[in-house]
C-alpha atoms as a PDB file:
ATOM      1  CA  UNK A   1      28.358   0.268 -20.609  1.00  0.00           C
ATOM      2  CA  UNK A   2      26.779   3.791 -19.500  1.00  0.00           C
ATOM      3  CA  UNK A   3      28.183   6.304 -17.600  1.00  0.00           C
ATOM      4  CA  UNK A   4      26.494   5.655 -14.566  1.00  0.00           C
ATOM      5  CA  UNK A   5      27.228   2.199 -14.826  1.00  0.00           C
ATOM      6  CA  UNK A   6      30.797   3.125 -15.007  1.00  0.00           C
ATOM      7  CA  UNK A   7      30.390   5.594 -11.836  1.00  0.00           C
ATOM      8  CA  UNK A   8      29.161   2.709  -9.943  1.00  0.00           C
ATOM      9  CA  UNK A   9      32.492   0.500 -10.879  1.00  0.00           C
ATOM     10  CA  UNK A  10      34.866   3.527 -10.119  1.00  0.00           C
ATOM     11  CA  UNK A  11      32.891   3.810  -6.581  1.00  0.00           C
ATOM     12  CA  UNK A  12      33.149   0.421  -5.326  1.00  0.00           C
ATOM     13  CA  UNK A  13      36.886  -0.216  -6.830  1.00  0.00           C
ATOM     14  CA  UNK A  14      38.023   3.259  -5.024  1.00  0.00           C
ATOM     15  CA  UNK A  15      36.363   1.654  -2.201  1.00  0.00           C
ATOM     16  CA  UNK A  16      37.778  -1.707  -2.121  1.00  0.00           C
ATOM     17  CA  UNK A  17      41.272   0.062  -2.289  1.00  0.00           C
ATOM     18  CA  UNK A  18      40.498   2.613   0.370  1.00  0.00           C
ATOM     19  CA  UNK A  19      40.036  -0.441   3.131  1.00  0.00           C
ATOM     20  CA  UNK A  20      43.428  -2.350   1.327  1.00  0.00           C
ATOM     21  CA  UNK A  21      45.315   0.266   2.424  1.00  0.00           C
ATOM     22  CA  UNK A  22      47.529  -0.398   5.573  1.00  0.00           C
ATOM     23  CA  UNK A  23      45.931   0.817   8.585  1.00  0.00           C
ATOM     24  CA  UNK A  24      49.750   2.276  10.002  1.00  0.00           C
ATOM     25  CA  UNK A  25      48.819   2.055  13.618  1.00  0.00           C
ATOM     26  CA  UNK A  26      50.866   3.961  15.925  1.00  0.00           C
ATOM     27  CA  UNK A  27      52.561   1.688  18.453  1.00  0.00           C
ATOM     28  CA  UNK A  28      53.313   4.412  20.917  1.00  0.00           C
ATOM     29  CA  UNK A  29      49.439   5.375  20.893  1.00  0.00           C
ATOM     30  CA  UNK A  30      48.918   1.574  23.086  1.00  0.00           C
ATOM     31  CA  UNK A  31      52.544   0.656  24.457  1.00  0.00           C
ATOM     32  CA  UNK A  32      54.410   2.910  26.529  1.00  0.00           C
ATOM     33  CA  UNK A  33      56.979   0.531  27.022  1.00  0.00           C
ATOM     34  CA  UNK A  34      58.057  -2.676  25.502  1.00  0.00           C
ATOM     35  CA  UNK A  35      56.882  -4.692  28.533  1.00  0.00           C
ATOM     36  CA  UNK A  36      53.752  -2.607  28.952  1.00  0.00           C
ATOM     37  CA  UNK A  37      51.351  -5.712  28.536  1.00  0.00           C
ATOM     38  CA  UNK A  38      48.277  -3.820  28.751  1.00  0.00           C
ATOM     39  CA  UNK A  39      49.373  -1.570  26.030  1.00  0.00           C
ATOM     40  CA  UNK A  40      50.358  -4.142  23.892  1.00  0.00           C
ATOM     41  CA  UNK A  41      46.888  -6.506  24.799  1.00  0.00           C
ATOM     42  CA  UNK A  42      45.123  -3.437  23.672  1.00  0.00           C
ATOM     43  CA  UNK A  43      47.147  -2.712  20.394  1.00  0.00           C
ATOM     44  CA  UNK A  44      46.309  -6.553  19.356  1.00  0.00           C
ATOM     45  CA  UNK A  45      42.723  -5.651  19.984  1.00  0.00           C
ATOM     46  CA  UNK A  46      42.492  -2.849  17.813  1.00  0.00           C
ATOM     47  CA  UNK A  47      44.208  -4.933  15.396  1.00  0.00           C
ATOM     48  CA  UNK A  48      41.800  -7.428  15.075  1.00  0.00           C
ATOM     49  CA  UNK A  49      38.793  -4.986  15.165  1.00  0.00           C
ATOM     50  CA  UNK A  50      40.123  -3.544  12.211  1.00  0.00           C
ATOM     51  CA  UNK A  51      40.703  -6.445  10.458  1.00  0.00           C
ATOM     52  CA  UNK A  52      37.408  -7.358  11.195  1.00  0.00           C
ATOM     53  CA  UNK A  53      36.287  -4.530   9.403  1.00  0.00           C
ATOM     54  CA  UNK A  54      38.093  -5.505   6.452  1.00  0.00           C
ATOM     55  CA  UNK A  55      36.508  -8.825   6.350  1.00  0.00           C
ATOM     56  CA  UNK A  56      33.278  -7.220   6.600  1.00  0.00           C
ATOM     57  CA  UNK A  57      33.566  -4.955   4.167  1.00  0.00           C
ATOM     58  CA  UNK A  58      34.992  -7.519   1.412  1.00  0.00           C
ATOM     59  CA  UNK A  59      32.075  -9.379   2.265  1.00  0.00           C
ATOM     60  CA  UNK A  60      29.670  -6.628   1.617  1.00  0.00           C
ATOM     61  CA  UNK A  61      31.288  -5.104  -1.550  1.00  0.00           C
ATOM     62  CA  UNK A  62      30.135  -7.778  -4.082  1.00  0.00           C
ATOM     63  CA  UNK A  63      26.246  -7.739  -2.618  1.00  0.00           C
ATOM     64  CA  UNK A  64      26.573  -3.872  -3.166  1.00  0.00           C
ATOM     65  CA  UNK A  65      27.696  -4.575  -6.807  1.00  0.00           C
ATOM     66  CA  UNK A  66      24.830  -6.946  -7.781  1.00  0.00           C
ATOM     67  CA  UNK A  67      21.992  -5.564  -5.241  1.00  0.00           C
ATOM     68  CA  UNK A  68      22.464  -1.894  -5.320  1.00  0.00           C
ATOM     69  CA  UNK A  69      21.451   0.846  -8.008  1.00  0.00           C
ATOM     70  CA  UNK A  70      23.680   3.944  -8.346  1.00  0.00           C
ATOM     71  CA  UNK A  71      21.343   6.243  -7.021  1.00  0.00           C
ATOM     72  CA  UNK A  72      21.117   4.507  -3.607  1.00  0.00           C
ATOM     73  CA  UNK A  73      25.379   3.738  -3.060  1.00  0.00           C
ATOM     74  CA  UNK A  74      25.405   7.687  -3.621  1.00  0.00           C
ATOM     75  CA  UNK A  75      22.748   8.210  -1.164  1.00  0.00           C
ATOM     76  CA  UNK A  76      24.635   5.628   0.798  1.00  0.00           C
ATOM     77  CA  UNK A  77      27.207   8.253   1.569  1.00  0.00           C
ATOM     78  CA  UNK A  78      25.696   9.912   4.472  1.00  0.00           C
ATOM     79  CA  UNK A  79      26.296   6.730   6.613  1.00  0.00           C
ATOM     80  CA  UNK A  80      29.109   7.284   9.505  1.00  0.00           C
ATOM     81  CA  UNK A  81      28.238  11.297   9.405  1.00  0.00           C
ATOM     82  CA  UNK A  82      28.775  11.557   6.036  1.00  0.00           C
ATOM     83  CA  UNK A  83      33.002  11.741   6.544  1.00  0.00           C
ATOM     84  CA  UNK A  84      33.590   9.245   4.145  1.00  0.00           C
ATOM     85  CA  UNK A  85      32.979  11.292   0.799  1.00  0.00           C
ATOM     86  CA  UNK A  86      32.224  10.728  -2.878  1.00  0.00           C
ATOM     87  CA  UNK A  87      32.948  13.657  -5.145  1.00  0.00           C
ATOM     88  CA  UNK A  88      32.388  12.250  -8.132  1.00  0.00           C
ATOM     89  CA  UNK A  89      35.651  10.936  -9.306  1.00  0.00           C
ATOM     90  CA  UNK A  90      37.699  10.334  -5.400  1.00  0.00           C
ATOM     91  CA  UNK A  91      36.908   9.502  -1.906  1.00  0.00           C
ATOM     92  CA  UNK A  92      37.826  12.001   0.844  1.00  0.00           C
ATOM     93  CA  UNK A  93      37.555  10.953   4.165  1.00  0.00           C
ATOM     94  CA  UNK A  94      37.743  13.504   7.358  1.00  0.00           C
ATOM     95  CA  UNK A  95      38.544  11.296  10.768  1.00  0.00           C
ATOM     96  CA  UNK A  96      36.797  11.839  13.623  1.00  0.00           C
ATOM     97  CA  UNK A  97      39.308  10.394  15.948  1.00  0.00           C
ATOM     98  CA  UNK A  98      42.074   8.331  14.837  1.00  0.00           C
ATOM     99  CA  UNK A  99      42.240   7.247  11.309  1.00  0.00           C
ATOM    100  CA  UNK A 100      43.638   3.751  11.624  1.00  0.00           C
ATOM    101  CA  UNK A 101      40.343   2.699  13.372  1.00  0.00           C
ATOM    102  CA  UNK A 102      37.648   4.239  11.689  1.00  0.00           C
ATOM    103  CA  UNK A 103      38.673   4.324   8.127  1.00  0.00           C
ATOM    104  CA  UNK A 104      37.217   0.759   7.588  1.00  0.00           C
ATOM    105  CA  UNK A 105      34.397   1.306   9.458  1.00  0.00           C
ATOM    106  CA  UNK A 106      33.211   4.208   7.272  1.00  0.00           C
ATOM    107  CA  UNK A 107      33.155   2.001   3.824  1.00  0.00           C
ATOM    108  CA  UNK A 108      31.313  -0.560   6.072  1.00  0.00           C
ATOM    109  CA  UNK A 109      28.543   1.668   7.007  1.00  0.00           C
ATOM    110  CA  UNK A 110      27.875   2.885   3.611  1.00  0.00           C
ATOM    111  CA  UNK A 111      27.865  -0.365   1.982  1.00  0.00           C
ATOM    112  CA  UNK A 112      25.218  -1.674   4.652  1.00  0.00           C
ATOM    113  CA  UNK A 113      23.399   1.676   4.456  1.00  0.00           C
ATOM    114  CA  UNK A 114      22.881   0.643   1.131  1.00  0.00           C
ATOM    115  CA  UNK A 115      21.701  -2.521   1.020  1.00  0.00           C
ATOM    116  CA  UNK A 116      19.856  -1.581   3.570  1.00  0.00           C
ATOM    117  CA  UNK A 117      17.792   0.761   1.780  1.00  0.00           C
ATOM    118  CA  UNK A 118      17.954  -1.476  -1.100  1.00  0.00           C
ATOM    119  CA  UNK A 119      16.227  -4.081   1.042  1.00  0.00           C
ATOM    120  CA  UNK A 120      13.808  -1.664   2.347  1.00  0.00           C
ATOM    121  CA  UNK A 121      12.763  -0.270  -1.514  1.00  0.00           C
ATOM    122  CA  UNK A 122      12.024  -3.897  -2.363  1.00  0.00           C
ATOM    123  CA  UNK A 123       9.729  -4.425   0.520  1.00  0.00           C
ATOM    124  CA  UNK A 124      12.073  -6.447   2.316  1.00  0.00           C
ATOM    125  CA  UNK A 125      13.160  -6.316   6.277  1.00  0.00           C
ATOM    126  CA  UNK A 126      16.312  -5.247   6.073  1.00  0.00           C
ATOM    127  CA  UNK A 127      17.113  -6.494   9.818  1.00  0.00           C
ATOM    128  CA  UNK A 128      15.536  -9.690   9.190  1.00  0.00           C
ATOM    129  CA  UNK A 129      17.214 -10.291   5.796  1.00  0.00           C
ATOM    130  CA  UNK A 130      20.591  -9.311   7.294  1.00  0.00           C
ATOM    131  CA  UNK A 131      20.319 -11.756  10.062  1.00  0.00           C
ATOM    132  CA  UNK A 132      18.728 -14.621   7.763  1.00  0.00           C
ATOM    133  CA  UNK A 133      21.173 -14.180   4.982  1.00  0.00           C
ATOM    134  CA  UNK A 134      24.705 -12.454   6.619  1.00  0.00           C
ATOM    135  CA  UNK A 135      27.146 -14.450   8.862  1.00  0.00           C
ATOM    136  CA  UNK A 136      26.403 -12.986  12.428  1.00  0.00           C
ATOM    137  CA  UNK A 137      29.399 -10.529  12.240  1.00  0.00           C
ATOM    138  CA  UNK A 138      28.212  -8.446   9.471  1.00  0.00           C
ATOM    139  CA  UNK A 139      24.585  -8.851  10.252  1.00  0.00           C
ATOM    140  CA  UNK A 140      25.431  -7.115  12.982  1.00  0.00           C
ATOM    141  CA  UNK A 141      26.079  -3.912  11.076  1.00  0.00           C
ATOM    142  CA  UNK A 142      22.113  -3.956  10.048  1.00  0.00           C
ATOM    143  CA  UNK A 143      20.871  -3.613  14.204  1.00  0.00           C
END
């Protein structure tokens, strides 16, 4: 195995435990009380959304192993502003507004941005090969 090869492994495996990490929402962000029901509806919410975003990128992370060259995941990078950061041996990532719901997000949008470019270099559509091969929730990150 070559180095790059080896970059490529460290990448996605720093990736896959970046989005395993616990997502430590902040209760008292949503509830203001403990019978604020609106609080706690939208604390669920966010929940799910960000599990959703785990699913998603789980899904993707595989594909980006067997589709994706180095070159392009690096490229990748500048998805979601660019705040989710490869240095060459860590990730850094710089929130834009809370942590907890963005953090998954960011891996998601580079892994996509990658295929989709991978998809593109091969001639492919990368909308139309997102929506004929992805389940509808992760297709969606290819609009």
């Amino acid at each position: 195995m070559n180095t790059r090869t080896n970059e490529k492994e460290l990448i996605l495996s720093t990736l896959g435990k970046f989005i395993a990490q616990p997502p430590r929402l902040e209760t008292g962000n949503y509830v203001s009380s403990g019978n604020d029901r609106q609080g706690w509806r939208a604390l669920r919410q966010e929940r799910r959304s960000i599990t959703k975003d785990l699913k998603t990128a789980k899904f993707l992370l595989p594909m980006v192993e067997e589709q994706v060259r180095l070159g392009i995941l690096l490229e990748s990078f500048r998805a979601y502003s660019g705040r989710l950061e490869w240095n060459g041996k860590e990730l850094h990532y710089t929130a834009g507004q809370y942590f907890p719901t963005e953090y998954r997000k960011s891996v998601c949008a580079v892994l996509s941005q990658a295929l989709w470019d991978t998809w593109r270099e091969a001639g492919l559509s990368p909308r139309e090969t997102a929506q004929r091969t992805l389940p509808k929730a992760v297709a969606l990150w290819f609009n």
